[in-house]
C-alpha atoms as a PDB file:
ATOM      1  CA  UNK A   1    -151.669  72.798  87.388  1.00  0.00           C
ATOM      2  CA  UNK A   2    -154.552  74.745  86.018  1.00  0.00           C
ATOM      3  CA  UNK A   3    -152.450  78.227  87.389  1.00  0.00           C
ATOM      4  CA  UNK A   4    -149.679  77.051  85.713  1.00  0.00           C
ATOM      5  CA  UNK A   5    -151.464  76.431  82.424  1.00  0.00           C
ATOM      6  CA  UNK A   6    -153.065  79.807  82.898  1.00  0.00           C
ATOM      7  CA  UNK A   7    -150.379  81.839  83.300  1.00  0.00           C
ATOM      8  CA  UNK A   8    -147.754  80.053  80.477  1.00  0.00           C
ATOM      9  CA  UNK A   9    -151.184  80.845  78.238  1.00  0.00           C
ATOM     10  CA  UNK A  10    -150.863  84.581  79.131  1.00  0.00           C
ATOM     11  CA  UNK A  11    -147.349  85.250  78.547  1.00  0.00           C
ATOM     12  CA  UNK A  12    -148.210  83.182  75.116  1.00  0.00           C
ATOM     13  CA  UNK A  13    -150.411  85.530  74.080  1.00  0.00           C
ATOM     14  CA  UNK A  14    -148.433  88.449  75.050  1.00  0.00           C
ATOM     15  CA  UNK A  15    -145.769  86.660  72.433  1.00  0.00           C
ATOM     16  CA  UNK A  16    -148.649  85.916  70.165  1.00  0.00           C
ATOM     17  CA  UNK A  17    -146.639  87.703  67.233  1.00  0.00           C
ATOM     18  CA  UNK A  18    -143.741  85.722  67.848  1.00  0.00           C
ATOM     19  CA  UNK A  19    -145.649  82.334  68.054  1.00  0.00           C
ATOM     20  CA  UNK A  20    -147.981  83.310  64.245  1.00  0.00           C
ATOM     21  CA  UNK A  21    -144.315  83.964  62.866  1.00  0.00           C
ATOM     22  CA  UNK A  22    -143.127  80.883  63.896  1.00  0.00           C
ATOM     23  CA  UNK A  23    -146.147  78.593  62.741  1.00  0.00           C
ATOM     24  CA  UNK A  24    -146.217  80.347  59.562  1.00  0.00           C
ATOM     25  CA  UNK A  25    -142.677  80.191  58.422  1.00  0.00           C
ATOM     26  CA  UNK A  26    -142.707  76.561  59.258  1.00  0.00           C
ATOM     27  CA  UNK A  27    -145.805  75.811  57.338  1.00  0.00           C
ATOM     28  CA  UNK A  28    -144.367  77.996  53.773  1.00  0.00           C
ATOM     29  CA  UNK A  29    -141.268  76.357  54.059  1.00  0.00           C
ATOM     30  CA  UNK A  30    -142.865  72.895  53.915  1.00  0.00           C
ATOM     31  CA  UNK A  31    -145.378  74.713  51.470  1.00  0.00           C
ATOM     32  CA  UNK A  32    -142.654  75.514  49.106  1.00  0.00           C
ATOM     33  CA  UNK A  33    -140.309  72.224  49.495  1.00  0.00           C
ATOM     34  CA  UNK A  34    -143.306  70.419  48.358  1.00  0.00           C
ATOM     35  CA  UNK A  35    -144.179  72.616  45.556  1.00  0.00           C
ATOM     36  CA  UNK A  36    -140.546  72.237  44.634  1.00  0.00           C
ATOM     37  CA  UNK A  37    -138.734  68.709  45.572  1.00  0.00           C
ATOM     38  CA  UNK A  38    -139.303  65.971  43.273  1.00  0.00           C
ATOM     39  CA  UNK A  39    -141.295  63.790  46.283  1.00  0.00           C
ATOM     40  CA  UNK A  40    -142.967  64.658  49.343  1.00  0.00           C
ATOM     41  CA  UNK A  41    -140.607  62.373  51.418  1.00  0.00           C
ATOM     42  CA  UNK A  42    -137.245  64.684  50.113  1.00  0.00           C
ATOM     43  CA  UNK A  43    -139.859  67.926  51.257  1.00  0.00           C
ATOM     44  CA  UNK A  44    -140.490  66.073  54.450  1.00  0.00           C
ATOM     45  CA  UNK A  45    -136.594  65.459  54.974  1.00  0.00           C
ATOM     46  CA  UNK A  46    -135.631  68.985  54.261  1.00  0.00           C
ATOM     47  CA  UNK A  47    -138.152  71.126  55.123  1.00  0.00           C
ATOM     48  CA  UNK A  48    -139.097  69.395  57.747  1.00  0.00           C
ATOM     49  CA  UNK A  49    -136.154  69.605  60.100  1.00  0.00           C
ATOM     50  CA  UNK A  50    -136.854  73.784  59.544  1.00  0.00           C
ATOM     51  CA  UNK A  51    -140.466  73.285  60.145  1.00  0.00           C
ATOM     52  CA  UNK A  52    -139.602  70.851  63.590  1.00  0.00           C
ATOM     53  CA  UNK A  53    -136.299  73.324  64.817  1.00  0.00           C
ATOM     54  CA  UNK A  54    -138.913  76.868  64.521  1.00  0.00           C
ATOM     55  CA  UNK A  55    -142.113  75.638  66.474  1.00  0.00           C
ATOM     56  CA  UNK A  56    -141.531  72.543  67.953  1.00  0.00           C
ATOM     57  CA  UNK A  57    -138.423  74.233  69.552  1.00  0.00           C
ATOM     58  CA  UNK A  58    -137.327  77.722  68.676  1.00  0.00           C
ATOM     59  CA  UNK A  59    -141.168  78.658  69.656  1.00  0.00           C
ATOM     60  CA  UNK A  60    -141.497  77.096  73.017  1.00  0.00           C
ATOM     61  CA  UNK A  61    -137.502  77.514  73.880  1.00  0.00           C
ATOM     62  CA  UNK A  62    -137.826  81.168  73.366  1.00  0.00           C
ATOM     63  CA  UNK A  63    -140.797  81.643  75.660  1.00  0.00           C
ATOM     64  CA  UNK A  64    -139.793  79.923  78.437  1.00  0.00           C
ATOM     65  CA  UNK A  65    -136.430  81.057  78.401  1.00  0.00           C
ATOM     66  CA  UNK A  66    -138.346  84.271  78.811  1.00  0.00           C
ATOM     67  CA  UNK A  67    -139.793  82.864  81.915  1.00  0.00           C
ATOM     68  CA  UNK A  68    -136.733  82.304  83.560  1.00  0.00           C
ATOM     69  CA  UNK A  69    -134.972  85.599  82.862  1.00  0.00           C
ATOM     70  CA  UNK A  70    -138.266  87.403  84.548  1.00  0.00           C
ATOM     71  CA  UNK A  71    -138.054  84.592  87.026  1.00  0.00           C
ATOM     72  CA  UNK A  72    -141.329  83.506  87.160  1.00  0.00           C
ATOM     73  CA  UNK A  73    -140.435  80.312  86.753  1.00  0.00           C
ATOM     74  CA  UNK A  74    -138.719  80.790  90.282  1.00  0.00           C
ATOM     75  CA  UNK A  75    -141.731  81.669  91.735  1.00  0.00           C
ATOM     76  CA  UNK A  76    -143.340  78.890  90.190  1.00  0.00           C
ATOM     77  CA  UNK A  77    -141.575  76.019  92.336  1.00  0.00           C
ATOM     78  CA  UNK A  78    -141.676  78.704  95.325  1.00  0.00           C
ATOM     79  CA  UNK A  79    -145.019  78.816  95.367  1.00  0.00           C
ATOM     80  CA  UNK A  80    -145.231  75.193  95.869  1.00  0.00           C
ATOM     81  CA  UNK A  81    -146.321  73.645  92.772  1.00  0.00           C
ATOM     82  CA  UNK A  82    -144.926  70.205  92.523  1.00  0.00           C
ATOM     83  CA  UNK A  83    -142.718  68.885  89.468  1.00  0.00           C
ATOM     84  CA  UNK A  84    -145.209  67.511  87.875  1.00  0.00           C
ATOM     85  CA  UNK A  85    -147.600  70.182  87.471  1.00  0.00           C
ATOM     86  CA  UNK A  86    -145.151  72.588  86.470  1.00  0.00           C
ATOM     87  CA  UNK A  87    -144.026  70.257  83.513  1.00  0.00           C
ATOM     88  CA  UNK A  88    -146.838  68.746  82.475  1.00  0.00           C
ATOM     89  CA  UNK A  89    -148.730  71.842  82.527  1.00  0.00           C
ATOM     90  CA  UNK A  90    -146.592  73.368  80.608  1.00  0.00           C
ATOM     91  CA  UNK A  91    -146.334  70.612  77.885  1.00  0.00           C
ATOM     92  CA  UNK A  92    -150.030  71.497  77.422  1.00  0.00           C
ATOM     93  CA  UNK A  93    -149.476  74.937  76.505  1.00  0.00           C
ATOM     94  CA  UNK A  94    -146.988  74.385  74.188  1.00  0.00           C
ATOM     95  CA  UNK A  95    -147.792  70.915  72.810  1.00  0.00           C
ATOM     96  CA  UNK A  96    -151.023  72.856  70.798  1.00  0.00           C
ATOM     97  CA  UNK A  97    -148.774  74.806  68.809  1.00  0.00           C
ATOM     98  CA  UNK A  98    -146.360  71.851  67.593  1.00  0.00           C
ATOM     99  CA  UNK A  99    -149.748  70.333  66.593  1.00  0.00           C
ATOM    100  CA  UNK A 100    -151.436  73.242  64.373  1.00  0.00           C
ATOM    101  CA  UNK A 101    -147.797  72.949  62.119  1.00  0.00           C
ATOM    102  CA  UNK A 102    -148.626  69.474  62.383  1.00  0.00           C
ATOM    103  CA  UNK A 103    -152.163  69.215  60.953  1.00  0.00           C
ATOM    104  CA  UNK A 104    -150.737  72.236  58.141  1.00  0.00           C
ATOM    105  CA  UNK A 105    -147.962  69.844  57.041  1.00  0.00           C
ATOM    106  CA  UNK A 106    -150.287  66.632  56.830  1.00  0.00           C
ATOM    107  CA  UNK A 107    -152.922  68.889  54.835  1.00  0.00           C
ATOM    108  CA  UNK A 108    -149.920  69.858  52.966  1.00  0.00           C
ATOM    109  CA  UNK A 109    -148.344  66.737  52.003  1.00  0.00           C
ATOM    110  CA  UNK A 110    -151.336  64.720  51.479  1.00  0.00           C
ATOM    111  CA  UNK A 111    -152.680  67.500  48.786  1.00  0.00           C
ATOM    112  CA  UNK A 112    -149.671  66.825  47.416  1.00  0.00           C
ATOM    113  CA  UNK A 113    -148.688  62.775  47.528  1.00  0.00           C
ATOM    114  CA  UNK A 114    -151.591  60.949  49.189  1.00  0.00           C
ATOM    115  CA  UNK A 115    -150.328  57.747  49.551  1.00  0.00           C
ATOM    116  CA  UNK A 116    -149.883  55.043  52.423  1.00  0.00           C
ATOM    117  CA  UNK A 117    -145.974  55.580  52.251  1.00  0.00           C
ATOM    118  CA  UNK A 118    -146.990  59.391  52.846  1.00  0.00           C
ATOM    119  CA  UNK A 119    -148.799  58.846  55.971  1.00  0.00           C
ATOM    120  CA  UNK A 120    -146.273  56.829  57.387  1.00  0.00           C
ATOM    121  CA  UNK A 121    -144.038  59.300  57.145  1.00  0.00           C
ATOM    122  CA  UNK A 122    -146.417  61.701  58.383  1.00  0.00           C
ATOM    123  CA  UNK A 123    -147.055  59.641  61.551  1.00  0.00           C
ATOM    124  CA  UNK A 124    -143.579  59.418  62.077  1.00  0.00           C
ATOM    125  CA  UNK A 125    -142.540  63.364  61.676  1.00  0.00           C
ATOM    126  CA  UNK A 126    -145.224  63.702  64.276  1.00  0.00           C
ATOM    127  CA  UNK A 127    -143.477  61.702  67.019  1.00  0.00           C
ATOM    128  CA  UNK A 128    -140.102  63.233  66.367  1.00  0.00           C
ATOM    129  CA  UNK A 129    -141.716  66.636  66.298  1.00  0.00           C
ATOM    130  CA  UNK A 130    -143.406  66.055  69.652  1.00  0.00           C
ATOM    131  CA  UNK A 131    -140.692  64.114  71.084  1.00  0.00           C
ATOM    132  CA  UNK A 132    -137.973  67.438  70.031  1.00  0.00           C
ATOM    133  CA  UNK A 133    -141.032  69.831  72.105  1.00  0.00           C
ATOM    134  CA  UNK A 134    -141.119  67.711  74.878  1.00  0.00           C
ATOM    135  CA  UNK A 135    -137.490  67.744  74.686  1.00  0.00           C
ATOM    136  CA  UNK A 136    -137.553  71.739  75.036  1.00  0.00           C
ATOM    137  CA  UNK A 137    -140.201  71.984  78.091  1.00  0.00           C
ATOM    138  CA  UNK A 138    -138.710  68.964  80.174  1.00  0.00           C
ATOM    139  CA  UNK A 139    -134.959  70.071  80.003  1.00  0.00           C
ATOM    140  CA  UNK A 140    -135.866  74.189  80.215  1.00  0.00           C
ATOM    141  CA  UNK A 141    -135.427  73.432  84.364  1.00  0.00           C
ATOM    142  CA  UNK A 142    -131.828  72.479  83.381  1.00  0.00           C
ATOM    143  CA  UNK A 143    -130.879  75.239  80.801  1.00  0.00           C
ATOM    144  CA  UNK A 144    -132.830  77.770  82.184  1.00  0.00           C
ATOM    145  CA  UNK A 145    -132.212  80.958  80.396  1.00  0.00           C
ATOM    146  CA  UNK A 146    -130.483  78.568  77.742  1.00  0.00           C
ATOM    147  CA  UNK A 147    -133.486  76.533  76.959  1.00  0.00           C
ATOM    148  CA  UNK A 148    -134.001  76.682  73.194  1.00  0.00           C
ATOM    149  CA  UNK A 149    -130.295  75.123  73.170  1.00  0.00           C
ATOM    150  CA  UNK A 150    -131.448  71.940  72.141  1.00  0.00           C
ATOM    151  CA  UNK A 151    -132.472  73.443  68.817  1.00  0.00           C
ATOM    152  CA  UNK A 152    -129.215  74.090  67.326  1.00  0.00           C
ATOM    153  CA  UNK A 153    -128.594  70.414  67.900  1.00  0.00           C
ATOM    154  CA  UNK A 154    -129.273  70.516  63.891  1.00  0.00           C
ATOM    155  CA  UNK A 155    -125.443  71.584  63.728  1.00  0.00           C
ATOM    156  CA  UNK A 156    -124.633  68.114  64.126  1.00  0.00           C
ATOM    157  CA  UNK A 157    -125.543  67.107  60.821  1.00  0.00           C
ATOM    158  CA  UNK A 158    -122.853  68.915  59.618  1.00  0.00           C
ATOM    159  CA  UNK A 159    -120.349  65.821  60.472  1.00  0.00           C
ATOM    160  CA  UNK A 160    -121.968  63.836  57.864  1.00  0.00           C
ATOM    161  CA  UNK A 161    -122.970  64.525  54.558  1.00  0.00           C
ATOM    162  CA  UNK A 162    -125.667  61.368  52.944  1.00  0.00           C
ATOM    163  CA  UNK A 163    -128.474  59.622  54.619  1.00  0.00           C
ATOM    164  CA  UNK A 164    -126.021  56.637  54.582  1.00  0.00           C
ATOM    165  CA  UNK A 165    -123.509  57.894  56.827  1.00  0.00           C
ATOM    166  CA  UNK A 166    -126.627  59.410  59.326  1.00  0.00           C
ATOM    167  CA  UNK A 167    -128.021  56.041  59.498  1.00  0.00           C
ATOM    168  CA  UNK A 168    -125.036  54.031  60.557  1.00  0.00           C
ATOM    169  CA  UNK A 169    -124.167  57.017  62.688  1.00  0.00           C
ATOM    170  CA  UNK A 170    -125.274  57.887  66.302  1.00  0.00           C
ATOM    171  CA  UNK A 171    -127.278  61.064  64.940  1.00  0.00           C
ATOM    172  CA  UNK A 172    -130.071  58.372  63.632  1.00  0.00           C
ATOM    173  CA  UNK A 173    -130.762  58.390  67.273  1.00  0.00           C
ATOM    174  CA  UNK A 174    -131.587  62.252  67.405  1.00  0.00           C
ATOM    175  CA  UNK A 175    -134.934  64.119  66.177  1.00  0.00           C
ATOM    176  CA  UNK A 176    -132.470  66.010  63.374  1.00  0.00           C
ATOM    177  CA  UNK A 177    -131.027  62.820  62.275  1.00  0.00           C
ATOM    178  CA  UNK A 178    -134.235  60.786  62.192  1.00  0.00           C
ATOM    179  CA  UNK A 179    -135.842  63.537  60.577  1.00  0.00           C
ATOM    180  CA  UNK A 180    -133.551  63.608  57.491  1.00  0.00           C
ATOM    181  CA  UNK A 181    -133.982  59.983  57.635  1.00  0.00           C
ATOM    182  CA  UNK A 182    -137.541  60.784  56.246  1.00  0.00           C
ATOM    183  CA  UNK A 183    -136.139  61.001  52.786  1.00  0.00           C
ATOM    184  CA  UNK A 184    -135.125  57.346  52.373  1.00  0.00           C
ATOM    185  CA  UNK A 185    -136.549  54.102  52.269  1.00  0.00           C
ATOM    186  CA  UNK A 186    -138.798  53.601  55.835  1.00  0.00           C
ATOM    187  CA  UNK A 187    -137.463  50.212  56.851  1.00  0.00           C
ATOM    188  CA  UNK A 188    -138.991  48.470  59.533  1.00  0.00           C
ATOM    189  CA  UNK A 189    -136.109  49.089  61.572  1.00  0.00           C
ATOM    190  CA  UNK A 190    -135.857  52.969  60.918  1.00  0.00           C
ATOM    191  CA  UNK A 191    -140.058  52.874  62.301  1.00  0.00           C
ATOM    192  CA  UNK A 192    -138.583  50.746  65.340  1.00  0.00           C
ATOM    193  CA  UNK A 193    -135.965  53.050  66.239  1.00  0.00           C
ATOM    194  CA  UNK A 194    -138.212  56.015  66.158  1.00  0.00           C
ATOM    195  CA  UNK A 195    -140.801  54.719  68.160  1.00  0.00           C
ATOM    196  CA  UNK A 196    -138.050  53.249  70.607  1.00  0.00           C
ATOM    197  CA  UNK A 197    -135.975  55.957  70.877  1.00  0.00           C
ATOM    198  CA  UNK A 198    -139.598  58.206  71.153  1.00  0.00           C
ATOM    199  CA  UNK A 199    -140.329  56.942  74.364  1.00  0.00           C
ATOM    200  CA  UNK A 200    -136.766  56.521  76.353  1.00  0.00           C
ATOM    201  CA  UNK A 201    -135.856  60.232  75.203  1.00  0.00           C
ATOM    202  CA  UNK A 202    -139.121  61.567  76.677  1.00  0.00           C
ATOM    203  CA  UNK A 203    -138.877  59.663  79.824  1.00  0.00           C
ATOM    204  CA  UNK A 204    -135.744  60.852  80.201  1.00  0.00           C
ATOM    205  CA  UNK A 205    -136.283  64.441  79.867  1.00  0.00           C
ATOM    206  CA  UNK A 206    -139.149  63.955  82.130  1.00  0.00           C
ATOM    207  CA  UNK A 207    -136.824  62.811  84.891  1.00  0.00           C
ATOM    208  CA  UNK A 208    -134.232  65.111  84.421  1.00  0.00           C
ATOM    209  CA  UNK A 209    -136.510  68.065  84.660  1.00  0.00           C
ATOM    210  CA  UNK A 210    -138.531  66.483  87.571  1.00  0.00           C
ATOM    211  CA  UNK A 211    -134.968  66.145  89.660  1.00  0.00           C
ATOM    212  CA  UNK A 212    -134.218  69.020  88.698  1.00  0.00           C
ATOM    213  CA  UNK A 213    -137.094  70.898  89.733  1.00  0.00           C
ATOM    214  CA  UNK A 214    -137.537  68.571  92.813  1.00  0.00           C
ATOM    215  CA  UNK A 215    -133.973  69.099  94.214  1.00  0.00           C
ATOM    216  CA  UNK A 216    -134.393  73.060  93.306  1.00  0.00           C
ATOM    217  CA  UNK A 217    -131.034  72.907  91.274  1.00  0.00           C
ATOM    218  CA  UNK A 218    -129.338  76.283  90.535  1.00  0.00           C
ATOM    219  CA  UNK A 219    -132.825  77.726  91.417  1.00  0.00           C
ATOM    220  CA  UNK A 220    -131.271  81.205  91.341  1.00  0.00           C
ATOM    221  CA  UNK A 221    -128.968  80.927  88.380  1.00  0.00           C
ATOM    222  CA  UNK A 222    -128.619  84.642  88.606  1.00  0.00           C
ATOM    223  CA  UNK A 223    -128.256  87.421  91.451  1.00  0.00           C
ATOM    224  CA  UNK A 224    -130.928  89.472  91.208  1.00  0.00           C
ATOM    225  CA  UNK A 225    -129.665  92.919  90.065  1.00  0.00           C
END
């Protein structure tokens, strides 16, 4: 595992540009819907699902799709590193960078409403922004060069239009859904769900990567030019 953490590391900071942008933008735009939304839980519901879709997906999506079009992830399971390693190590590349945007919006958001309801929200961004990584580094064996796909899964709030319709809608199970959810009342059942639906989705992408990886699907998406 420690290879694979090694060498995700390096083509990291051979992206390093890419992943400062990302961490950056993230952090204004929560910066500036706090600064400018009447509460921190409508900056948290906005902003948030920007903040969540650019690092906690866009950033690692984009670098391991790299991975795959240069193949290395090929050589990866070639080389005889087992599922686990390769996922797992992986997760603790990218899980670091979903946490610095993390600890930026909590410093942000408590400066600005430090309040019990605030950290509750807080806690809760935090598993739907780590649940939506681990969403992007479980699946990538799946999507391969398509692995920042699950990103644009934001499109699907386009069906609905108030926090009403999201939350008697099947999108209050998804991280973009939940996420907007963050700008209405937390009920005890909206903390449930999240937790709930936290750790199923993970698992889930954990097992669908690990088959994936174990039964060497579509190893060679591509013929090599």
């Amino acid at each position: 595992m420690n290879d694979i953490i090694a060498s995700q590391k390096f083509i990291c900071r051979r992206k390093i540009f890419t992943v400062l942008v990302c961490i950056l933008v993230s952090s204004l735009s929560l910066f500036s819907a706090a600064a400018l939304a009447p509460t921190m839980a409508e900056a948290l519901s906005n902003a948030g699902s920007m903040g969540m879709m650019v690092t906690a997906m866009l950033l690692p999506g984009i670098i391991i799709t790299s991975t795959y079009t240069d193949r290395i992830a090929m050589y990866e399971i070639m080389a005889g590193y087992r599922p686990h390693q390769i996922l797992l190590g992986k997760a603790m590349v990218y899980l670091p960078f979903t946490l610095i945007y993390l600890l930026a919006a909590a410093l942000i958001s408590l400066k600005t409403d430090m309040d019990q309801d605030t950290v509750i929200r807080l806690i809760l961004y935090s598993m739907i922004c780590i649940r939506a990584t681990l969403c992007i580094v479980f699946l990538s064996p799946l999507f391969k060069q398509g692995s920042f796909a699950p990103a644009f899964s934001c499109m699907t709030l386009m069906a609905v239009s108030t926090e009403y319709e999201i939350a008697r809608s099947p999108l209050s199970l998804l991280v973009f859904g939940q996420t907007a959810l963050l700008g209405a009342e937390i009920t005890e059942g909206y903390i449930i769900k999240v937790i709930l639906t936290t750790i199923i989705a993970c698992a889930s992408y954990y097992i669908v990567g690990y088959v994936t990886l174990k039964k060497h699907f579509m190893l060679e998406p591509e013929p090599l030019a």
